[in-house]
C-alpha atoms as a PDB file:
ATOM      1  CA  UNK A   1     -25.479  50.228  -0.092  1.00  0.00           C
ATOM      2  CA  UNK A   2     -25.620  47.170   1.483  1.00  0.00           C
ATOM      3  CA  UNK A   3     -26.617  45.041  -1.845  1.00  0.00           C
ATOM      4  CA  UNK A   4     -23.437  46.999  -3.542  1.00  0.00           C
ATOM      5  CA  UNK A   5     -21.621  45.487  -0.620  1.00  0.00           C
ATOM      6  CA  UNK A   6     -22.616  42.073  -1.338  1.00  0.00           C
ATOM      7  CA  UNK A   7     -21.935  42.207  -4.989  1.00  0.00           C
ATOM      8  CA  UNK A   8     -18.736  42.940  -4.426  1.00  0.00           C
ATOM      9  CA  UNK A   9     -17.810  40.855  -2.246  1.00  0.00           C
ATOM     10  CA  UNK A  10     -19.547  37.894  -4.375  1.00  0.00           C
ATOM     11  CA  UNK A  11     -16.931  39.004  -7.413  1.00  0.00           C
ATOM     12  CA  UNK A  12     -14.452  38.589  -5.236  1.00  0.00           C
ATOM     13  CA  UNK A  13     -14.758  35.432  -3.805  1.00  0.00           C
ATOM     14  CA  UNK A  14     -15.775  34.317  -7.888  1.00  0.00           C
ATOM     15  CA  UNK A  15     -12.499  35.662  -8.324  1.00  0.00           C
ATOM     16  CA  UNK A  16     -10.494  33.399  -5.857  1.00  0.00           C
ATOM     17  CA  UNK A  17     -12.306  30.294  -7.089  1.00  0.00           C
ATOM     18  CA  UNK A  18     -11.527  31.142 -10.808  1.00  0.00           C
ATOM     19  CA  UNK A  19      -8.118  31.495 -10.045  1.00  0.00           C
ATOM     20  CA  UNK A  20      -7.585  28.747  -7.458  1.00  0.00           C
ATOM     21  CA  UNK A  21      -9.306  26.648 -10.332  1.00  0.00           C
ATOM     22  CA  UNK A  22      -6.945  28.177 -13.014  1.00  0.00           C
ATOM     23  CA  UNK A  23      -3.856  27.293 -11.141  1.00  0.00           C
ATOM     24  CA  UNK A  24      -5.111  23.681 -10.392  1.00  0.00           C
ATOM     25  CA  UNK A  25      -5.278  23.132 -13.837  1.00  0.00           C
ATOM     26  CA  UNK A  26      -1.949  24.800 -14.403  1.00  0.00           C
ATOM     27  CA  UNK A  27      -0.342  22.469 -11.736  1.00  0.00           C
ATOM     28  CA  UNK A  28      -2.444  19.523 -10.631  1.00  0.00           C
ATOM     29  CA  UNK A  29      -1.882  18.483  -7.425  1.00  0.00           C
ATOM     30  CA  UNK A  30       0.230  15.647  -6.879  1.00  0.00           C
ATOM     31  CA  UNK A  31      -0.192  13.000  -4.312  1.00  0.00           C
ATOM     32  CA  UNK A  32       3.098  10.522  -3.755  1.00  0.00           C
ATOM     33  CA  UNK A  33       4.116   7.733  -1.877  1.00  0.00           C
ATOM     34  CA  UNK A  34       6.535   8.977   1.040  1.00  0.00           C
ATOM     35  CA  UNK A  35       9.976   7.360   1.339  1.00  0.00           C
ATOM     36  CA  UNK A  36      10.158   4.373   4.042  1.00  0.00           C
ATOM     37  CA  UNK A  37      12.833   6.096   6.225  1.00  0.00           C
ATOM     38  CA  UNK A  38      16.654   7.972   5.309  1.00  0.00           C
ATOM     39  CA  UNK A  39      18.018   4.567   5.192  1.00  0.00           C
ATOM     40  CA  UNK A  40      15.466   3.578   2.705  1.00  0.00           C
ATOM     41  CA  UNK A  41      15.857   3.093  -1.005  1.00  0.00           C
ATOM     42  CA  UNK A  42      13.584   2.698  -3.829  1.00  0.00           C
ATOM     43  CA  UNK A  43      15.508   0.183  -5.486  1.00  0.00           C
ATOM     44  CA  UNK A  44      13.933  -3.356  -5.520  1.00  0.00           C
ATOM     45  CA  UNK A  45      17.157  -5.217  -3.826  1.00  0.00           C
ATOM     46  CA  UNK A  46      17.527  -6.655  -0.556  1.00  0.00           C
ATOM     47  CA  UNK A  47      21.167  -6.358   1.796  1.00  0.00           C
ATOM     48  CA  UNK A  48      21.877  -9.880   2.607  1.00  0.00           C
ATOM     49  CA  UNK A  49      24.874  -7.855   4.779  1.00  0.00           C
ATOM     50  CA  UNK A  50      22.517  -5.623   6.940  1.00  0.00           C
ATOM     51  CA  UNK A  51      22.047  -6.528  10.721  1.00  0.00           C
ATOM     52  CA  UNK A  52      19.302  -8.659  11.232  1.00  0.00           C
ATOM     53  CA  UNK A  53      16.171  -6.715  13.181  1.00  0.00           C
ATOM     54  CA  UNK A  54      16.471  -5.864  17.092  1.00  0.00           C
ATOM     55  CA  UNK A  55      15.456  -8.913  19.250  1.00  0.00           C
ATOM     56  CA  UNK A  56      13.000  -7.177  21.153  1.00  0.00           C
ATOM     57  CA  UNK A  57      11.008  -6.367  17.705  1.00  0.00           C
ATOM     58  CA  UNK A  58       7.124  -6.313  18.402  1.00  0.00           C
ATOM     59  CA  UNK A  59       5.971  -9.153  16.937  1.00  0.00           C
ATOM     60  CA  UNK A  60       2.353  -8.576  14.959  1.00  0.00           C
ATOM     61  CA  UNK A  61      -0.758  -9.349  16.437  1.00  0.00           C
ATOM     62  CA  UNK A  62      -2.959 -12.545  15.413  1.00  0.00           C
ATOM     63  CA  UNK A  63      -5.123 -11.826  13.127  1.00  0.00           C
ATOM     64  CA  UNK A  64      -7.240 -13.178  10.094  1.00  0.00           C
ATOM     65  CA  UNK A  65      -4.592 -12.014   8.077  1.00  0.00           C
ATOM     66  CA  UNK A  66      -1.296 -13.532  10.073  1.00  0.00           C
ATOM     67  CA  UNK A  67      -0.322 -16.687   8.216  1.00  0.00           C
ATOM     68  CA  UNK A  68      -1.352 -19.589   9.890  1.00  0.00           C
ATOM     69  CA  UNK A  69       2.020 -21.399   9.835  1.00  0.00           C
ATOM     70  CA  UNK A  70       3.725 -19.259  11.915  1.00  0.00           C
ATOM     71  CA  UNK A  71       1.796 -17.652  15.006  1.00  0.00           C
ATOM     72  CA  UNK A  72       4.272 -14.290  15.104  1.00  0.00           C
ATOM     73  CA  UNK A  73       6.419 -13.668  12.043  1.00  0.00           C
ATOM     74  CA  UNK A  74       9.622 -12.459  12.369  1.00  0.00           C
ATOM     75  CA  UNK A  75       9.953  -8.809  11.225  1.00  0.00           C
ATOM     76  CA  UNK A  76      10.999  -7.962   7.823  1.00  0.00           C
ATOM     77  CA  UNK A  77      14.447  -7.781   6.216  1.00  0.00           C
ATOM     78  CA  UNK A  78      16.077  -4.431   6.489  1.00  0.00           C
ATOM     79  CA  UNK A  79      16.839  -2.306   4.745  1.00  0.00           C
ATOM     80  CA  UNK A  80      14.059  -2.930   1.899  1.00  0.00           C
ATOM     81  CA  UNK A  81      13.407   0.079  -0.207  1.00  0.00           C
ATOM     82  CA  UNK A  82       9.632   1.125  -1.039  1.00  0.00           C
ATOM     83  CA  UNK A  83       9.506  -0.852  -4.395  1.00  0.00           C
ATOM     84  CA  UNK A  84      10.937  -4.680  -4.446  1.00  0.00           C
ATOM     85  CA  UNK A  85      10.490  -7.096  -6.901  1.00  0.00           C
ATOM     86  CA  UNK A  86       9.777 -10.602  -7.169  1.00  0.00           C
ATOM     87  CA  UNK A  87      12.902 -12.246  -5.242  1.00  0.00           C
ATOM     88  CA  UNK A  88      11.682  -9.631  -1.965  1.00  0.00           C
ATOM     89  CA  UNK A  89       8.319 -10.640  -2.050  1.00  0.00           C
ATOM     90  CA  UNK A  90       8.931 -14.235  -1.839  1.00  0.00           C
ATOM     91  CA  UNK A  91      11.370 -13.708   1.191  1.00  0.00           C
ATOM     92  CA  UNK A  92       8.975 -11.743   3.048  1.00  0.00           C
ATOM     93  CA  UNK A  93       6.123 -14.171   1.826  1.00  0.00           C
ATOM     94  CA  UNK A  94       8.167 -17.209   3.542  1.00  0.00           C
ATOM     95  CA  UNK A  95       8.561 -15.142   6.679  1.00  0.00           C
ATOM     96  CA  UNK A  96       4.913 -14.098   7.140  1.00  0.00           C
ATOM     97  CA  UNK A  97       4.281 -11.084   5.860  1.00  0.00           C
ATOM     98  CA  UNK A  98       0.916  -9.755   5.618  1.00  0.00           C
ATOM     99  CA  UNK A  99       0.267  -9.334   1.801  1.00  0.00           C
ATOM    100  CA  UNK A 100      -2.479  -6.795   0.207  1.00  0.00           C
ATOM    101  CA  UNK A 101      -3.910  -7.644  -3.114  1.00  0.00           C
ATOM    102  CA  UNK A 102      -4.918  -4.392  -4.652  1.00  0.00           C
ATOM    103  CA  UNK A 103      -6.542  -5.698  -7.757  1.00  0.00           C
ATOM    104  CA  UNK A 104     -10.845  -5.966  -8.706  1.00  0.00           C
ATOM    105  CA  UNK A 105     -12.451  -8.721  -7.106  1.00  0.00           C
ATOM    106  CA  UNK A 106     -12.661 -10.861 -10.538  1.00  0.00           C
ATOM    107  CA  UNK A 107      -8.415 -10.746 -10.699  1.00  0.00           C
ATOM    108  CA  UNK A 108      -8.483 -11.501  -7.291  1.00  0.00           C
ATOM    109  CA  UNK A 109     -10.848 -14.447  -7.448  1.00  0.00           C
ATOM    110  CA  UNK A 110      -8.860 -15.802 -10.780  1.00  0.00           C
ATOM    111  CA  UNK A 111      -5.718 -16.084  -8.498  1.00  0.00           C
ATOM    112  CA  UNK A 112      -3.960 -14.146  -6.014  1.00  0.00           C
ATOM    113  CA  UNK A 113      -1.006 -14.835  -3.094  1.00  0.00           C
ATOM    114  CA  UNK A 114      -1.662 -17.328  -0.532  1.00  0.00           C
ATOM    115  CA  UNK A 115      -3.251 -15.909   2.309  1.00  0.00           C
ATOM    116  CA  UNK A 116      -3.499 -12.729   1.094  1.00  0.00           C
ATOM    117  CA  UNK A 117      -5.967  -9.970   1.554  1.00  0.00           C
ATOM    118  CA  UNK A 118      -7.979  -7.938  -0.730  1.00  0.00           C
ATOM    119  CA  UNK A 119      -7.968  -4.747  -0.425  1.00  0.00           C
ATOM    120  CA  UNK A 120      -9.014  -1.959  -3.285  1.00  0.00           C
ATOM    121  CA  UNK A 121      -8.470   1.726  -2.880  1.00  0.00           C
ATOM    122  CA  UNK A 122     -12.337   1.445  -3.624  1.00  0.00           C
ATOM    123  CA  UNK A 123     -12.670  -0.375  -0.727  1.00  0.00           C
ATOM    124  CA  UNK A 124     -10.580   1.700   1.525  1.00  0.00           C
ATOM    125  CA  UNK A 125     -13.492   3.889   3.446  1.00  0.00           C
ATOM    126  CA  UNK A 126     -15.438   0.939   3.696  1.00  0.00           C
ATOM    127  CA  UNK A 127     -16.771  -1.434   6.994  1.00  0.00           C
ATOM    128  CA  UNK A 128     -14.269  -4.298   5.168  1.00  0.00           C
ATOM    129  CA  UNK A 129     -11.190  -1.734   5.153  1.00  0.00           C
ATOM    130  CA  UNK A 130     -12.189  -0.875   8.801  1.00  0.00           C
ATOM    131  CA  UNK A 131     -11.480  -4.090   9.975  1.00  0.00           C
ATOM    132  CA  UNK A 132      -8.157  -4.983   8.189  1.00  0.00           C
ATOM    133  CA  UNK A 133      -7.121  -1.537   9.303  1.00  0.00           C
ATOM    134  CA  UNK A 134      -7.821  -2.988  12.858  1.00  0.00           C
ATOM    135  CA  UNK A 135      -5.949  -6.405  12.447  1.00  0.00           C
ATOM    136  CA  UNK A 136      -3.273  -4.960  10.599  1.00  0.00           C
ATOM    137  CA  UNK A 137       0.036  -3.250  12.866  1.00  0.00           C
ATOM    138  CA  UNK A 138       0.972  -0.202  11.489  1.00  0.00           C
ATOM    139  CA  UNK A 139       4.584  -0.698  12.260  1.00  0.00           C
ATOM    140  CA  UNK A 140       4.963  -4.264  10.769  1.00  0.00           C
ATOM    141  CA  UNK A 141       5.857  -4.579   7.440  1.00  0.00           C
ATOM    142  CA  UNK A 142       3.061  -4.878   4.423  1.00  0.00           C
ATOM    143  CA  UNK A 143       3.668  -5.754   0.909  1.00  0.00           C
ATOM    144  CA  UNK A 144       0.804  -4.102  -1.397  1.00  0.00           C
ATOM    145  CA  UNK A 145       0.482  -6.083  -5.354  1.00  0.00           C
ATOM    146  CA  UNK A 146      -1.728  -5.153  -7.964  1.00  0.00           C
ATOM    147  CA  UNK A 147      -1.504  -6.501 -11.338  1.00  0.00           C
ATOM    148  CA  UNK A 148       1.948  -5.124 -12.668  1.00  0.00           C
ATOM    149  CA  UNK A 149       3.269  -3.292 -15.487  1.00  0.00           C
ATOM    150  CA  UNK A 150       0.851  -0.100 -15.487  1.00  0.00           C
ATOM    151  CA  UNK A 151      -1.523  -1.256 -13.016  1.00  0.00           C
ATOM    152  CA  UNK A 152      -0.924   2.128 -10.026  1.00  0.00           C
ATOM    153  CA  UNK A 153      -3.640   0.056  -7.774  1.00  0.00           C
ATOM    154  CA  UNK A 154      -0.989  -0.798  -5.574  1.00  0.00           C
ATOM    155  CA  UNK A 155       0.587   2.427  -5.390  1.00  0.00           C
ATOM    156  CA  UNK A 156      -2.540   4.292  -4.621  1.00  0.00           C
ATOM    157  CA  UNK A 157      -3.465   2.049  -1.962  1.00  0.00           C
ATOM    158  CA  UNK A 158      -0.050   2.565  -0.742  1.00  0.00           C
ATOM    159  CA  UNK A 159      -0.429   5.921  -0.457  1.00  0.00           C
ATOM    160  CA  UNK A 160      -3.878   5.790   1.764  1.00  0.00           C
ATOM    161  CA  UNK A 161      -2.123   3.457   3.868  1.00  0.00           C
ATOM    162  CA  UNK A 162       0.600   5.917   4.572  1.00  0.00           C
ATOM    163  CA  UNK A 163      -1.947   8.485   5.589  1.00  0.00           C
ATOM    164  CA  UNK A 164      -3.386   6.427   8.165  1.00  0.00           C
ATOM    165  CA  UNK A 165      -0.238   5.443   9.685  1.00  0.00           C
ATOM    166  CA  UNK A 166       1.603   2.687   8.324  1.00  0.00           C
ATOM    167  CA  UNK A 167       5.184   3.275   7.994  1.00  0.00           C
ATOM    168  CA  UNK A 168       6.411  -0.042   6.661  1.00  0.00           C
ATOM    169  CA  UNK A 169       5.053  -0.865   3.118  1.00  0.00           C
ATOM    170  CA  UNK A 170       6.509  -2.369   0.088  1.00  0.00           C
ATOM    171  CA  UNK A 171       4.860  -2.116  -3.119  1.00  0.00           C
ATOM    172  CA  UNK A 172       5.427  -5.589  -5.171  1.00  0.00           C
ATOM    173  CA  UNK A 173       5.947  -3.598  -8.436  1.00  0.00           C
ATOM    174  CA  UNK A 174       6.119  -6.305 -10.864  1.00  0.00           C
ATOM    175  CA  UNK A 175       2.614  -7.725  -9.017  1.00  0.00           C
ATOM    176  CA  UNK A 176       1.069 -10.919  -9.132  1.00  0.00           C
ATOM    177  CA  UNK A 177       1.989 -11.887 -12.729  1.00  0.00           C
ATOM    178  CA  UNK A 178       5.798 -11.682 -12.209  1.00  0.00           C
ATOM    179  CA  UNK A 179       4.813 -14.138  -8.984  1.00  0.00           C
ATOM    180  CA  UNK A 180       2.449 -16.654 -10.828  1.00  0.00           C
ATOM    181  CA  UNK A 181       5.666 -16.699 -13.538  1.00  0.00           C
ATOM    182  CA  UNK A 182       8.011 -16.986 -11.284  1.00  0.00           C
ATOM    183  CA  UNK A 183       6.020 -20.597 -10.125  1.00  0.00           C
ATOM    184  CA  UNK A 184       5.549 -19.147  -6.355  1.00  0.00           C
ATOM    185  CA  UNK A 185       2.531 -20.652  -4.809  1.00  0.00           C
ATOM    186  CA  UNK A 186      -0.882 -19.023  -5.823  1.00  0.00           C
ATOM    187  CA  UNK A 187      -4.550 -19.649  -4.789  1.00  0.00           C
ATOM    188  CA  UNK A 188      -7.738 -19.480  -6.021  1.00  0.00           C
ATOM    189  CA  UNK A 189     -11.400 -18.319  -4.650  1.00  0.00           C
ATOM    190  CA  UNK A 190     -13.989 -21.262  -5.696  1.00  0.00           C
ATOM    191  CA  UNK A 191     -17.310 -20.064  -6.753  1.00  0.00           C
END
């Protein structure tokens, strides 16, 4: 009785997993980047009209990652949608934005943003990832770049960021080549 029990209860939970596989294949699930706030867009323009940020804005903490230039950067320009292109980058650049490169380390090595950090989704669950997770302020604004075009690297770091907290990213979509054309600063890691 008791072995009838158990094969029956084996064919059922066989069941669920066929079907739960079966309608995962039917409709993958979907992870997505979240939108910034209801004032947000996802266009890649800035509002030169839009009040300028609240005096009493929390600057963000010094850290390996805060440009060196300027001790506390001013927050970003609002409203800035999720995705901004070159023009946004380069006025958050000049105000001291942290910047994430999202690309492999050879890319990254060839030529990246000034000061930026590297940061893979690879590298995400990692000691390294730890530690920018610690110097970076979850409420200051981020801009993530990969390599452009159909490179999602950004986007998919984006969207880990997001589910640890941070609430004010912008995704660079046109990425480090639209920068390097545009003749905005770039460096390079010596070997």
């Amino acid at each position: 009785m008791n072995c009838l029990l158990f094969q029956r209860i084996l064919a059922i939970v066989g069941l669920g997993v066929i079907l739960g596989a079966a309608d995962s294949w039917i409709r993958p699930t979907t992870i997505s980047l979240l939108p910034q706030s209801s004032s947000s867009n996802t266009t890649s323009t800035t509002n030169a009209a839009s009040p300028a940020p609240p005096a009493e804005a929390k600057a963000a903490p010094q850290s390996e990652f805060s440009r060196s230039s300027q001790a506390n950067p001013p927050a970003a320009p609002s409203p800035l949608g999720l995705m901004i292109d070159v023009k946004a980058a380069k006025e958050l650049f000049d105000t001291g934005v942290v910047f994430l490169d999202a690309r492999i380390d050879e890319e990254f090595k060839a030529g990246h943003v000034p000061q930026a950090f590297q940061l893979t989704s690879a590298m995400f669950n990692t000691p390294a990832a730890d530690d920018a997770m610690k110097a970076l302020d979850p409420a200051q604004p981020i801009v993530i770049y990969c390599g452009g075009g159909d490179c999602d690297a950004s986007k998919n770091l984006a969207i880990l960021l997001q589910g640890a907290g941070y609430t004010r990213i912008h995704i660079f979509e046109a990425g480090f080549p639209a920068w390097e054309k545009a003749g905005h600063p770039i460096e390079k890691v010596s070997k």
